[in-house]
PDB file of N, CA and C in Angstrom:
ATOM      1  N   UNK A   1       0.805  -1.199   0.000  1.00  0.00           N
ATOM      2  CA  UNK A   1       0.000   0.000   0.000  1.00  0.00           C
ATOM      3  C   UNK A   1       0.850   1.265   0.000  1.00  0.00           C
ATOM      4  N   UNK A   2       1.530   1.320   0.628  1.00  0.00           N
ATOM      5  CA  UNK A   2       2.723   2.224   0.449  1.00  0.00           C
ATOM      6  C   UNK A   2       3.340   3.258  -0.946  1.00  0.00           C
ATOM      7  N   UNK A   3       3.652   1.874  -1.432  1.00  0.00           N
ATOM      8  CA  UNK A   3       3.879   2.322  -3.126  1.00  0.00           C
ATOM      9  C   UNK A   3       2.589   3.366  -3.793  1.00  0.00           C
ATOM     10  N   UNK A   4       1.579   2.583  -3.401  1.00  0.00           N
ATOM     11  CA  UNK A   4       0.358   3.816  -4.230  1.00  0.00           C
ATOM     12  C   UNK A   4       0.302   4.749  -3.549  1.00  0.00           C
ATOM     13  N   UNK A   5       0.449   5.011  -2.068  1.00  0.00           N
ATOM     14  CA  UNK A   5       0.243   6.232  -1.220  1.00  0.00           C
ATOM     15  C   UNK A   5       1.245   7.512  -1.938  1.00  0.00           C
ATOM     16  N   UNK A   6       2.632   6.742  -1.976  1.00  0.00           N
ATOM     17  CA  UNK A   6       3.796   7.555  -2.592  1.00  0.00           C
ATOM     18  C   UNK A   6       3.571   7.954  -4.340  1.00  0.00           C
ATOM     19  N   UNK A   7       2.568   7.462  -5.118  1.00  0.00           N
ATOM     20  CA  UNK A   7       2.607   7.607  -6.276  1.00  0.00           C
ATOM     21  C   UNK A   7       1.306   8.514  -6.729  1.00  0.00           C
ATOM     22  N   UNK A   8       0.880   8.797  -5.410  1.00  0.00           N
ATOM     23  CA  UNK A   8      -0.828   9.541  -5.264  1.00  0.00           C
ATOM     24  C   UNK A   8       0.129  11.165  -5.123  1.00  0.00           C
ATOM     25  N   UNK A   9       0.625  10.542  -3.844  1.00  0.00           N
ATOM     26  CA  UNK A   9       2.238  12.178  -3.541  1.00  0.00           C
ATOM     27  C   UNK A   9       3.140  13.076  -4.284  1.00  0.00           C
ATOM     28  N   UNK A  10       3.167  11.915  -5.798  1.00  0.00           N
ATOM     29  CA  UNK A  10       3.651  12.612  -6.527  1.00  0.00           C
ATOM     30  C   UNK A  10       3.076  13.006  -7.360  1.00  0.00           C
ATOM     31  N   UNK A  11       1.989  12.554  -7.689  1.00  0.00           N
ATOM     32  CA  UNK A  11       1.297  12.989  -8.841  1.00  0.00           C
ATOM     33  C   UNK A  11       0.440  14.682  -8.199  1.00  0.00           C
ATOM     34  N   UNK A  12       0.378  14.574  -6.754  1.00  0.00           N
ATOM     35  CA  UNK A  12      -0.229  15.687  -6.304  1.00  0.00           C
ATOM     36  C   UNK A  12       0.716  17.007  -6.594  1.00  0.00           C
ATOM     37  N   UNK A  13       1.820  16.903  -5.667  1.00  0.00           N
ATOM     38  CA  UNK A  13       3.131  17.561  -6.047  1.00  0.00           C
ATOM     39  C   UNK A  13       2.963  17.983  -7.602  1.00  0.00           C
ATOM     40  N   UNK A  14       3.543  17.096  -8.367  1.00  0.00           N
ATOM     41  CA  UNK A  14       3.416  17.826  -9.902  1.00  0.00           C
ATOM     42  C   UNK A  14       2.419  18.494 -10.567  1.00  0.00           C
ATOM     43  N   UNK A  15       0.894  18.257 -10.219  1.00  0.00           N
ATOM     44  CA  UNK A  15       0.228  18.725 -10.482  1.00  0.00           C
ATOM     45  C   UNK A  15       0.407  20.286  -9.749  1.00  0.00           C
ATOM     46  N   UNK A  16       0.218  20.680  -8.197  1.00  0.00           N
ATOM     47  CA  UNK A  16       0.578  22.043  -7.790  1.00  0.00           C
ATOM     48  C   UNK A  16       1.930  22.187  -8.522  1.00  0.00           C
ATOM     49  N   UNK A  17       3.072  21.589  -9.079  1.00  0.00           N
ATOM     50  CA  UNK A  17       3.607  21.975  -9.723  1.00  0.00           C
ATOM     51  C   UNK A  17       3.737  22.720 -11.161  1.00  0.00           C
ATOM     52  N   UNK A  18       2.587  21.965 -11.629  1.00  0.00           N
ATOM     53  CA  UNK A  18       2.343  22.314 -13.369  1.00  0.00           C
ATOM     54  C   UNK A  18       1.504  24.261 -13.029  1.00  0.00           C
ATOM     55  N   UNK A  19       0.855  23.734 -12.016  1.00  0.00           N
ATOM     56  CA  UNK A  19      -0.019  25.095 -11.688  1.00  0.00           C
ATOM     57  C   UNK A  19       0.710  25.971 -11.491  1.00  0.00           C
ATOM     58  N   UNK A  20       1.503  26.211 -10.400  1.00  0.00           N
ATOM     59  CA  UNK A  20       2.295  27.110 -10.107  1.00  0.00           C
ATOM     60  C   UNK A  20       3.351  27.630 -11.203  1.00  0.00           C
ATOM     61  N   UNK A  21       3.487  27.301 -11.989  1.00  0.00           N
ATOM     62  CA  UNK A  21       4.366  27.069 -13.124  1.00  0.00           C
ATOM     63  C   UNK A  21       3.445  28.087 -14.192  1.00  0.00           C
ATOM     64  N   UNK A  22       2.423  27.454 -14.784  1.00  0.00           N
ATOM     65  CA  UNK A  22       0.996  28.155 -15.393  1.00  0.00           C
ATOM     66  C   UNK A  22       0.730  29.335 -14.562  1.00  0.00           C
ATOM     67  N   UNK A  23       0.785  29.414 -12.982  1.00  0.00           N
ATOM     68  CA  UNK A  23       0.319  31.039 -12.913  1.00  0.00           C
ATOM     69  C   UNK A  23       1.390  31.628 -13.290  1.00  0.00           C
ATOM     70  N   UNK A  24       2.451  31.838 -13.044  1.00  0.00           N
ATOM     71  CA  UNK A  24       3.907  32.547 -12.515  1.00  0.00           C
ATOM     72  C   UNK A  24       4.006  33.260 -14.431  1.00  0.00           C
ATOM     73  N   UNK A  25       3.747  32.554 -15.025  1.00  0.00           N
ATOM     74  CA  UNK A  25       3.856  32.507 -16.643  1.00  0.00           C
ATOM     75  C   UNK A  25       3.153  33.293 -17.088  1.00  0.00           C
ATOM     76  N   UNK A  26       1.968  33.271 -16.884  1.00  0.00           N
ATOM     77  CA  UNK A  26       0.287  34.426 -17.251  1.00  0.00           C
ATOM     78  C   UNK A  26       0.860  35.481 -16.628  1.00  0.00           C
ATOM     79  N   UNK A  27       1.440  36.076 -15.601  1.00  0.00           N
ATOM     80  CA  UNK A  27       1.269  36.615 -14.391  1.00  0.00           C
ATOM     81  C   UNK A  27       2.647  37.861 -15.055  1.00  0.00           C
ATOM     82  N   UNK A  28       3.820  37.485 -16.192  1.00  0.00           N
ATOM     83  CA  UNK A  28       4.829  38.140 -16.740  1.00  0.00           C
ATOM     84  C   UNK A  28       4.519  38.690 -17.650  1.00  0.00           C
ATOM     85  N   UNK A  29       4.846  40.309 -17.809  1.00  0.00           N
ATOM     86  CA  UNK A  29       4.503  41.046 -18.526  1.00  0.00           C
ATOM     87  C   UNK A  29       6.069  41.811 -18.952  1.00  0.00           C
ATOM     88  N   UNK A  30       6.930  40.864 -19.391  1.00  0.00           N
ATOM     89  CA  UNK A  30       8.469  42.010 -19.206  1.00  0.00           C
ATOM     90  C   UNK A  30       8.863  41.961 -20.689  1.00  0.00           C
ATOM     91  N   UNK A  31       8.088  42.922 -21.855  1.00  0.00           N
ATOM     92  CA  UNK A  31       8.361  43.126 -22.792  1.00  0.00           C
ATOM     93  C   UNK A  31       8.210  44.082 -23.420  1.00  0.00           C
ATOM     94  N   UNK A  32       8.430  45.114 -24.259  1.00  0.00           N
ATOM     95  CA  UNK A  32       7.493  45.894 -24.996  1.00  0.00           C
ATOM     96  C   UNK A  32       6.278  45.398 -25.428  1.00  0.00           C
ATOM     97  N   UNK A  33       5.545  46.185 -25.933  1.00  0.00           N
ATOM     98  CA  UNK A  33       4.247  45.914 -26.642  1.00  0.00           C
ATOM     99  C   UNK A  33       4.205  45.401 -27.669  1.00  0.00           C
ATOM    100  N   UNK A  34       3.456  44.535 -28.326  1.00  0.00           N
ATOM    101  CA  UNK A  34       4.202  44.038 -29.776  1.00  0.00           C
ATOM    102  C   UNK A  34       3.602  45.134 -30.517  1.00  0.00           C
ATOM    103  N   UNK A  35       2.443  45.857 -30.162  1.00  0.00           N
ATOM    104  CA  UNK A  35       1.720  46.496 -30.917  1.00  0.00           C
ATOM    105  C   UNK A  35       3.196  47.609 -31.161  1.00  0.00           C
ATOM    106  N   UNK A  36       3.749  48.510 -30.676  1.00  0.00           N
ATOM    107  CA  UNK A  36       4.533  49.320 -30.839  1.00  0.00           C
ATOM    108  C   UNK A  36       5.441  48.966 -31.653  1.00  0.00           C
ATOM    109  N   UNK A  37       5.878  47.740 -31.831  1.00  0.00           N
ATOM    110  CA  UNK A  37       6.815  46.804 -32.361  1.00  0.00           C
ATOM    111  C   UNK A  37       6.759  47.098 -33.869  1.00  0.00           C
ATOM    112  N   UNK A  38       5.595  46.594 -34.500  1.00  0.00           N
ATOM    113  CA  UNK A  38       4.773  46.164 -35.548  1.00  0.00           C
ATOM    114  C   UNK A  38       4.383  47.624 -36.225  1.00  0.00           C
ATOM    115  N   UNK A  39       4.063  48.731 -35.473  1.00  0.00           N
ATOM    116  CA  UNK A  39       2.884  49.573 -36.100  1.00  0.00           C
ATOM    117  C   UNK A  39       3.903  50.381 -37.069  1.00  0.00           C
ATOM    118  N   UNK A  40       5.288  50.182 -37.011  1.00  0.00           N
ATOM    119  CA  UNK A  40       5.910  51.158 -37.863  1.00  0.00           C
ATOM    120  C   UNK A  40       7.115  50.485 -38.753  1.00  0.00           C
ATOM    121  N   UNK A  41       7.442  50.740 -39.635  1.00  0.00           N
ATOM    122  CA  UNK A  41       8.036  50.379 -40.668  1.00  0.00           C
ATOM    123  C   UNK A  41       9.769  51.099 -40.402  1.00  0.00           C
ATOM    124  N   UNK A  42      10.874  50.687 -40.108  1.00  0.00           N
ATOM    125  CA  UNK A  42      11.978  51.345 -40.092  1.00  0.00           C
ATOM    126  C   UNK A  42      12.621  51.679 -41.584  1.00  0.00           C
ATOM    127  N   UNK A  43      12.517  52.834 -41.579  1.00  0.00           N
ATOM    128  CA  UNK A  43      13.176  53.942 -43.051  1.00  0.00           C
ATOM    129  C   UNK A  43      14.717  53.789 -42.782  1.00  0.00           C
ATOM    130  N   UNK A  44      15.124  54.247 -43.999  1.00  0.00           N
ATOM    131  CA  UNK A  44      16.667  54.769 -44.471  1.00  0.00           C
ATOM    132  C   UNK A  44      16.747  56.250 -43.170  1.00  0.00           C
ATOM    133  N   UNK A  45      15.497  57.077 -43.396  1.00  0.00           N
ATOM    134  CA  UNK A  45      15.482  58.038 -42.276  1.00  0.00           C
ATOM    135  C   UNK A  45      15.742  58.050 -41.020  1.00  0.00           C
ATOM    136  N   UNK A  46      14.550  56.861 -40.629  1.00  0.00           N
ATOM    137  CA  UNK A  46      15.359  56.736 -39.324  1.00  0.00           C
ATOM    138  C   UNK A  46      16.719  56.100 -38.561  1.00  0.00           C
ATOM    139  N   UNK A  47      17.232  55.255 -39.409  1.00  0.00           N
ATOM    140  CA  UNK A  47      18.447  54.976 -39.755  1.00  0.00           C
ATOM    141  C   UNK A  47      19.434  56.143 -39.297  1.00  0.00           C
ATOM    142  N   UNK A  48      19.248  57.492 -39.883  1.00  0.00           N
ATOM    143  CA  UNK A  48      20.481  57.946 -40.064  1.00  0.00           C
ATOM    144  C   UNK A  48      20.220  59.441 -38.966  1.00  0.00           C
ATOM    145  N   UNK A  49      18.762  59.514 -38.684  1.00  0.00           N
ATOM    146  CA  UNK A  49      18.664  60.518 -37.447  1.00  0.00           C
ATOM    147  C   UNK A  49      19.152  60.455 -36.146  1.00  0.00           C
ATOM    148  N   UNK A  50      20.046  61.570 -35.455  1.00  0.00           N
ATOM    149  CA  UNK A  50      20.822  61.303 -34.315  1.00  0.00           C
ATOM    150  C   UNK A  50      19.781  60.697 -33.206  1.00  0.00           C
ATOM    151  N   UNK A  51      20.367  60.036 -32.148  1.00  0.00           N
ATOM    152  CA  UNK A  51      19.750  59.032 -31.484  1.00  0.00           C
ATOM    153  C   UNK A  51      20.730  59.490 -30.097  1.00  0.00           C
ATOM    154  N   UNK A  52      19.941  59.024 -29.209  1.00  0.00           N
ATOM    155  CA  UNK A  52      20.364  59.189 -28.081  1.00  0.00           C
ATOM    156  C   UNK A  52      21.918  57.928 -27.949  1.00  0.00           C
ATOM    157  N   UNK A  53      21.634  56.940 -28.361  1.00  0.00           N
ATOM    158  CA  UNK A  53      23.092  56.191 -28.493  1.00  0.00           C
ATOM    159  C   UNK A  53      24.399  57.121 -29.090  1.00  0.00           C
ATOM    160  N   UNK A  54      24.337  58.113 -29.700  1.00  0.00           N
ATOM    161  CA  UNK A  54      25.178  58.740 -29.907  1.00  0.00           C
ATOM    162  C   UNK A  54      26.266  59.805 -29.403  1.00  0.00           C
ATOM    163  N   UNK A  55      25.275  60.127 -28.049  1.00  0.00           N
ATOM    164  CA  UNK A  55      25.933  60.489 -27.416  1.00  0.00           C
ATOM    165  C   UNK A  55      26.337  59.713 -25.638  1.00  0.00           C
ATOM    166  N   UNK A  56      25.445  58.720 -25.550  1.00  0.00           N
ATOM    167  CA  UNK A  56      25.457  57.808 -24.428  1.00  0.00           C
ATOM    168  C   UNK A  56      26.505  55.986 -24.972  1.00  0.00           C
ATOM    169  N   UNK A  57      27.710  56.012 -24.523  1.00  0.00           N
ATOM    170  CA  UNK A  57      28.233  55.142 -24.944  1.00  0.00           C
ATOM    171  C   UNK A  57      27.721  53.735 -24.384  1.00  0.00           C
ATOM    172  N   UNK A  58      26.929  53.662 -23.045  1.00  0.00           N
ATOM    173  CA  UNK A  58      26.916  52.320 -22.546  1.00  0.00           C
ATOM    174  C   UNK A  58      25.803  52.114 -23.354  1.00  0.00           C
ATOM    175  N   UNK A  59      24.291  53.017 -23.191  1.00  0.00           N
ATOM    176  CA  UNK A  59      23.086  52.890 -23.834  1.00  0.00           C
ATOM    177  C   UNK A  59      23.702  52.140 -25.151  1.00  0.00           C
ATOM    178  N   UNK A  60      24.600  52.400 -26.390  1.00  0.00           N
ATOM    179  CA  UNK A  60      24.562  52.298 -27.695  1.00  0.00           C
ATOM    180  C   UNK A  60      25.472  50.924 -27.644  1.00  0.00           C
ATOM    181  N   UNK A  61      26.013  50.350 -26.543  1.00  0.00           N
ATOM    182  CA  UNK A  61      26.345  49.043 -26.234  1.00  0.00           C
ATOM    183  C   UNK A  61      25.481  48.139 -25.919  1.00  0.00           C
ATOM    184  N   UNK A  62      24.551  48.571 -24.952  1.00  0.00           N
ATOM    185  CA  UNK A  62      23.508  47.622 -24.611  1.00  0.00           C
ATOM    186  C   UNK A  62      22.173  47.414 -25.748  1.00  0.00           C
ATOM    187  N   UNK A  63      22.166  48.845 -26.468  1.00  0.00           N
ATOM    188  CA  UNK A  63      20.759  48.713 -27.513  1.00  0.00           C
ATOM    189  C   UNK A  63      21.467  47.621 -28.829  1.00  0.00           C
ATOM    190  N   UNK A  64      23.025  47.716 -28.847  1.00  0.00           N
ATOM    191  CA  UNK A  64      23.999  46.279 -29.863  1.00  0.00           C
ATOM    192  C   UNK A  64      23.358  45.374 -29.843  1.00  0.00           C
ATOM    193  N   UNK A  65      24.377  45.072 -28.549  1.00  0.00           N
ATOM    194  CA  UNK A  65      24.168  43.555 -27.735  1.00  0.00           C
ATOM    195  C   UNK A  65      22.618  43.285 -27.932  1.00  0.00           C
ATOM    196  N   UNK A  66      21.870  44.057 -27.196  1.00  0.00           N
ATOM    197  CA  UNK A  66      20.346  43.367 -27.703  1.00  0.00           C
ATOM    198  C   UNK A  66      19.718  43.272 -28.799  1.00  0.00           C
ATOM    199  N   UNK A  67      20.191  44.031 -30.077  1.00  0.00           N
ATOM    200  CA  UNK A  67      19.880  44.060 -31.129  1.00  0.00           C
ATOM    201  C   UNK A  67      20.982  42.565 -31.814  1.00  0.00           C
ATOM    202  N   UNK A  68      21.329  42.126 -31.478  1.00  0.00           N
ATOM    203  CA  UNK A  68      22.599  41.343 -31.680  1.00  0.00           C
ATOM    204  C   UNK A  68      21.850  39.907 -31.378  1.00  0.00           C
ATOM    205  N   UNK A  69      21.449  39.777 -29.806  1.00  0.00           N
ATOM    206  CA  UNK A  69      21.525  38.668 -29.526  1.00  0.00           C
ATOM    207  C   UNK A  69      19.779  38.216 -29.766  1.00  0.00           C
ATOM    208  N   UNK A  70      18.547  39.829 -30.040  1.00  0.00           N
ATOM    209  CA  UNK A  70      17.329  39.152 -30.514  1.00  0.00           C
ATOM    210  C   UNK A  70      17.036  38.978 -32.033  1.00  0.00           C
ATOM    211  N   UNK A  71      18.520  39.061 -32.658  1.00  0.00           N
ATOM    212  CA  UNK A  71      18.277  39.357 -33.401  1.00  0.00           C
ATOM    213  C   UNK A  71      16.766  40.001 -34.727  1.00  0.00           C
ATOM    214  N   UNK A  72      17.369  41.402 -34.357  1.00  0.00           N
ATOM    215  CA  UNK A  72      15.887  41.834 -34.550  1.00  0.00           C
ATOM    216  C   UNK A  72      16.368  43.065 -35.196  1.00  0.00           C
ATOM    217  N   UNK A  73      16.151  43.502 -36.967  1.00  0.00           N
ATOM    218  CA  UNK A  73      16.540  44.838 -36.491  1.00  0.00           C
ATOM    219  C   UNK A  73      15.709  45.949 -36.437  1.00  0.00           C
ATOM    220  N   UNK A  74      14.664  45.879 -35.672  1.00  0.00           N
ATOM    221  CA  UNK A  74      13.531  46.777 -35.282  1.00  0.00           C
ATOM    222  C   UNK A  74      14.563  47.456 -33.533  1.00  0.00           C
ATOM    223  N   UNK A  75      15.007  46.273 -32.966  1.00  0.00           N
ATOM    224  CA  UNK A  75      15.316  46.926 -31.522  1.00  0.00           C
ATOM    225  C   UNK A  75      15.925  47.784 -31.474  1.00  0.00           C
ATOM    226  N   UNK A  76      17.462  47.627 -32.512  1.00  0.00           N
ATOM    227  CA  UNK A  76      18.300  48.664 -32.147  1.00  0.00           C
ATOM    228  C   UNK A  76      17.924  50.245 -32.456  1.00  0.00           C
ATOM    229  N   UNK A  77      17.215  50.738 -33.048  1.00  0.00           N
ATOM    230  CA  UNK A  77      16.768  51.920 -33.598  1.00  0.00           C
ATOM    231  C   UNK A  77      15.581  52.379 -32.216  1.00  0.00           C
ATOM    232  N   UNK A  78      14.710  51.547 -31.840  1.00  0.00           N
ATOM    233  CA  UNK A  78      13.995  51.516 -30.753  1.00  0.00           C
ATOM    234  C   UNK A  78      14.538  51.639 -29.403  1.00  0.00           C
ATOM    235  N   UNK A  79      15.553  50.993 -29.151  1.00  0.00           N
ATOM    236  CA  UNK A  79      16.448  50.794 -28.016  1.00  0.00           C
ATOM    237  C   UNK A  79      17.051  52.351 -28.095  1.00  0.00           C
ATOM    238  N   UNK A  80      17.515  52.881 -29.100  1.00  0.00           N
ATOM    239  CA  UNK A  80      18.336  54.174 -29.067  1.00  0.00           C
ATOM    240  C   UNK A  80      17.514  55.354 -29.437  1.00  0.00           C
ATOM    241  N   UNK A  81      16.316  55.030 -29.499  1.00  0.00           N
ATOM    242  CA  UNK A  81      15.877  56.572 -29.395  1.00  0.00           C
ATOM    243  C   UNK A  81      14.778  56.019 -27.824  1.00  0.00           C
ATOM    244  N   UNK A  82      14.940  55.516 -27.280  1.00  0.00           N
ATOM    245  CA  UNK A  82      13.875  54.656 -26.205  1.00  0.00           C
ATOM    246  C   UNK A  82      12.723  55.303 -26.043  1.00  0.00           C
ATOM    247  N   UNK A  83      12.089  54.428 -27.344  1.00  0.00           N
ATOM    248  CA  UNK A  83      10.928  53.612 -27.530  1.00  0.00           C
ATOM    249  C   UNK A  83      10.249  52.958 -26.570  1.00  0.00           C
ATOM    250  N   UNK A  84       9.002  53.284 -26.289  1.00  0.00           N
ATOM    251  CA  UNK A  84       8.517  52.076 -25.546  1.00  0.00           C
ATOM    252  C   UNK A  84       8.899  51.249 -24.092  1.00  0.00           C
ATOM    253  N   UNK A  85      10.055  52.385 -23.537  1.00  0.00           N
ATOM    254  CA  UNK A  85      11.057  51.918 -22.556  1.00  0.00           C
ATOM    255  C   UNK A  85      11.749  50.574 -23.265  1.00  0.00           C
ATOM    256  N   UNK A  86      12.245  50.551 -24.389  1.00  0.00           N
ATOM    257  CA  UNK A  86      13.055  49.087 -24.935  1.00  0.00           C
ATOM    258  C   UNK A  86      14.467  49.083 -24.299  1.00  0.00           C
ATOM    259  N   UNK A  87      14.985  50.577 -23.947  1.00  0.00           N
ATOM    260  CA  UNK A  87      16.326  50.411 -23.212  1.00  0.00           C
ATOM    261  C   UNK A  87      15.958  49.580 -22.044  1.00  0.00           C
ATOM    262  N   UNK A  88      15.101  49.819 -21.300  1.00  0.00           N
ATOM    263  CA  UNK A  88      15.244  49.064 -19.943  1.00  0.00           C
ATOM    264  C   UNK A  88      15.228  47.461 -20.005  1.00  0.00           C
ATOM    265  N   UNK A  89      14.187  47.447 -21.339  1.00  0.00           N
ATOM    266  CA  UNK A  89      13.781  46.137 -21.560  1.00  0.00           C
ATOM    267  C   UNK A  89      15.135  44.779 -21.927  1.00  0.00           C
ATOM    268  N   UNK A  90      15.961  45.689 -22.450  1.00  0.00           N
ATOM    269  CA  UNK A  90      17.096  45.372 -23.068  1.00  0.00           C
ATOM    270  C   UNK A  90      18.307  45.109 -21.866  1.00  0.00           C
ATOM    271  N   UNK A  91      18.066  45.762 -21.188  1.00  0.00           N
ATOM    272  CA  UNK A  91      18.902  45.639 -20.133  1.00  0.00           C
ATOM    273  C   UNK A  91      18.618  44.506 -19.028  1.00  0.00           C
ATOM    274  N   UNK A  92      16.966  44.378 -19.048  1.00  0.00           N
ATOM    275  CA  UNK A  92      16.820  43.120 -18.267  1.00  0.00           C
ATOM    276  C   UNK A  92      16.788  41.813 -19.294  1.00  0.00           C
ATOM    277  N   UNK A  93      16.542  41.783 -20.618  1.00  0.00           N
ATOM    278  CA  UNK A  93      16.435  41.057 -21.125  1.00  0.00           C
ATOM    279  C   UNK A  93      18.272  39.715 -21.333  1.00  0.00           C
ATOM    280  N   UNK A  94      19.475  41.618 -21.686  1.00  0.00           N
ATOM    281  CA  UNK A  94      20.633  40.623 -21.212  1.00  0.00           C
ATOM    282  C   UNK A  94      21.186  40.049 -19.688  1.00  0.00           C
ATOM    283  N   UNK A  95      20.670  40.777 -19.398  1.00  0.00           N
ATOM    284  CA  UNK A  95      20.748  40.245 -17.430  1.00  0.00           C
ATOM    285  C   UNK A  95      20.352  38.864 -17.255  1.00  0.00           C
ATOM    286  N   UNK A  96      18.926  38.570 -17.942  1.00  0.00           N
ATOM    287  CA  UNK A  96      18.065  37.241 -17.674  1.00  0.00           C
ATOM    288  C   UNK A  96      19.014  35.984 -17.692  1.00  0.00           C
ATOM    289  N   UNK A  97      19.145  35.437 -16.149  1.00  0.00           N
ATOM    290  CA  UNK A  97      19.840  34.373 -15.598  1.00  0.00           C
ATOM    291  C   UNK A  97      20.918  34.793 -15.380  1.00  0.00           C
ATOM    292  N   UNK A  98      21.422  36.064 -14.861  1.00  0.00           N
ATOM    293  CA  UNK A  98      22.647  36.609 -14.010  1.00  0.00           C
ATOM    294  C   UNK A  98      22.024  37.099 -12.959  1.00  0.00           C
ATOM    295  N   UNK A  99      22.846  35.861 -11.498  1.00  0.00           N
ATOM    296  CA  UNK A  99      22.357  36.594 -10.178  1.00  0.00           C
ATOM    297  C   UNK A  99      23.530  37.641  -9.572  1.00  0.00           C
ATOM    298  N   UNK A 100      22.805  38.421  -8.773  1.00  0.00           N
ATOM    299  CA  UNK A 100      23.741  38.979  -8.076  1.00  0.00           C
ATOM    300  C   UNK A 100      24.112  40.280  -8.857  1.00  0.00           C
ATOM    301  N   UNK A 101      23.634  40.699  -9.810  1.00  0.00           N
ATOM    302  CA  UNK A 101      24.380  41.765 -10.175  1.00  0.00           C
ATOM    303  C   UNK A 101      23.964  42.749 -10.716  1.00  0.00           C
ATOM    304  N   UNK A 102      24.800  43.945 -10.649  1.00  0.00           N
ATOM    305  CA  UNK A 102      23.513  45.253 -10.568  1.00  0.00           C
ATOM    306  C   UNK A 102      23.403  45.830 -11.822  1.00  0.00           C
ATOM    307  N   UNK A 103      21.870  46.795 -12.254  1.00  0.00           N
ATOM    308  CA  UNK A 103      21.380  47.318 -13.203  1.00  0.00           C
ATOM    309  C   UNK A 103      22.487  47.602 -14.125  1.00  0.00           C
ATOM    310  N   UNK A 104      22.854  47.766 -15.805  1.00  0.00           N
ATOM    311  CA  UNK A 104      23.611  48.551 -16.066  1.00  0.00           C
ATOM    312  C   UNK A 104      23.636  49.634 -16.460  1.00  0.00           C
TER     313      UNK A 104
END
């Protein structure tokens, strides 16, 4: 009897597991909007208009790197004139799974 008691235990466990898992998931909102994303078309213009990366050296490192690693090239133009708060987004986005260490 044992064996089924322990196999009732786990199946309970995983189940509050699958749940807790399913809320925590619904419950994250750490992105831009896609709508903001989508609603505009990037020009040769905006391309070549000064941007706040131009005069902020870490900002125009971090809007790279994230333009780099989502590969996307909607971010970097977004990231450097900050859009949508995409700098911040960008900054937690390369952080994601580094503990211990502070904003950049």
């Amino acid at each position: 009897m044992e064996g089924g008691n322990w196999h009732q235990k786990a199946c309970v466990y995983g189940l509050i597991a699958a749940l807790m898992i399913m809320i925590t998931t619904t419950c994250i909102d750490a992105y831009p909007t896609y709508e903001a994303w989508d609603m505009k078309e990037i020009t040769e213009e905006d391309m070549n208009k000064p941007t706040h990366c131009q005069s902020d050296i870490e900002a125009e490192t971090v809007c790279q790197r994230c333009a780099k690693s989502t590969k996307s090239i909607k971010v970097y133009p977004m990231c450097c004139d900050r859009n949508d708060n995409v700098l911040e987004w960008c900054e937690i986005y390369l952080k994601h799974g580094i503990q211990g260490s502070e904003p950049m």
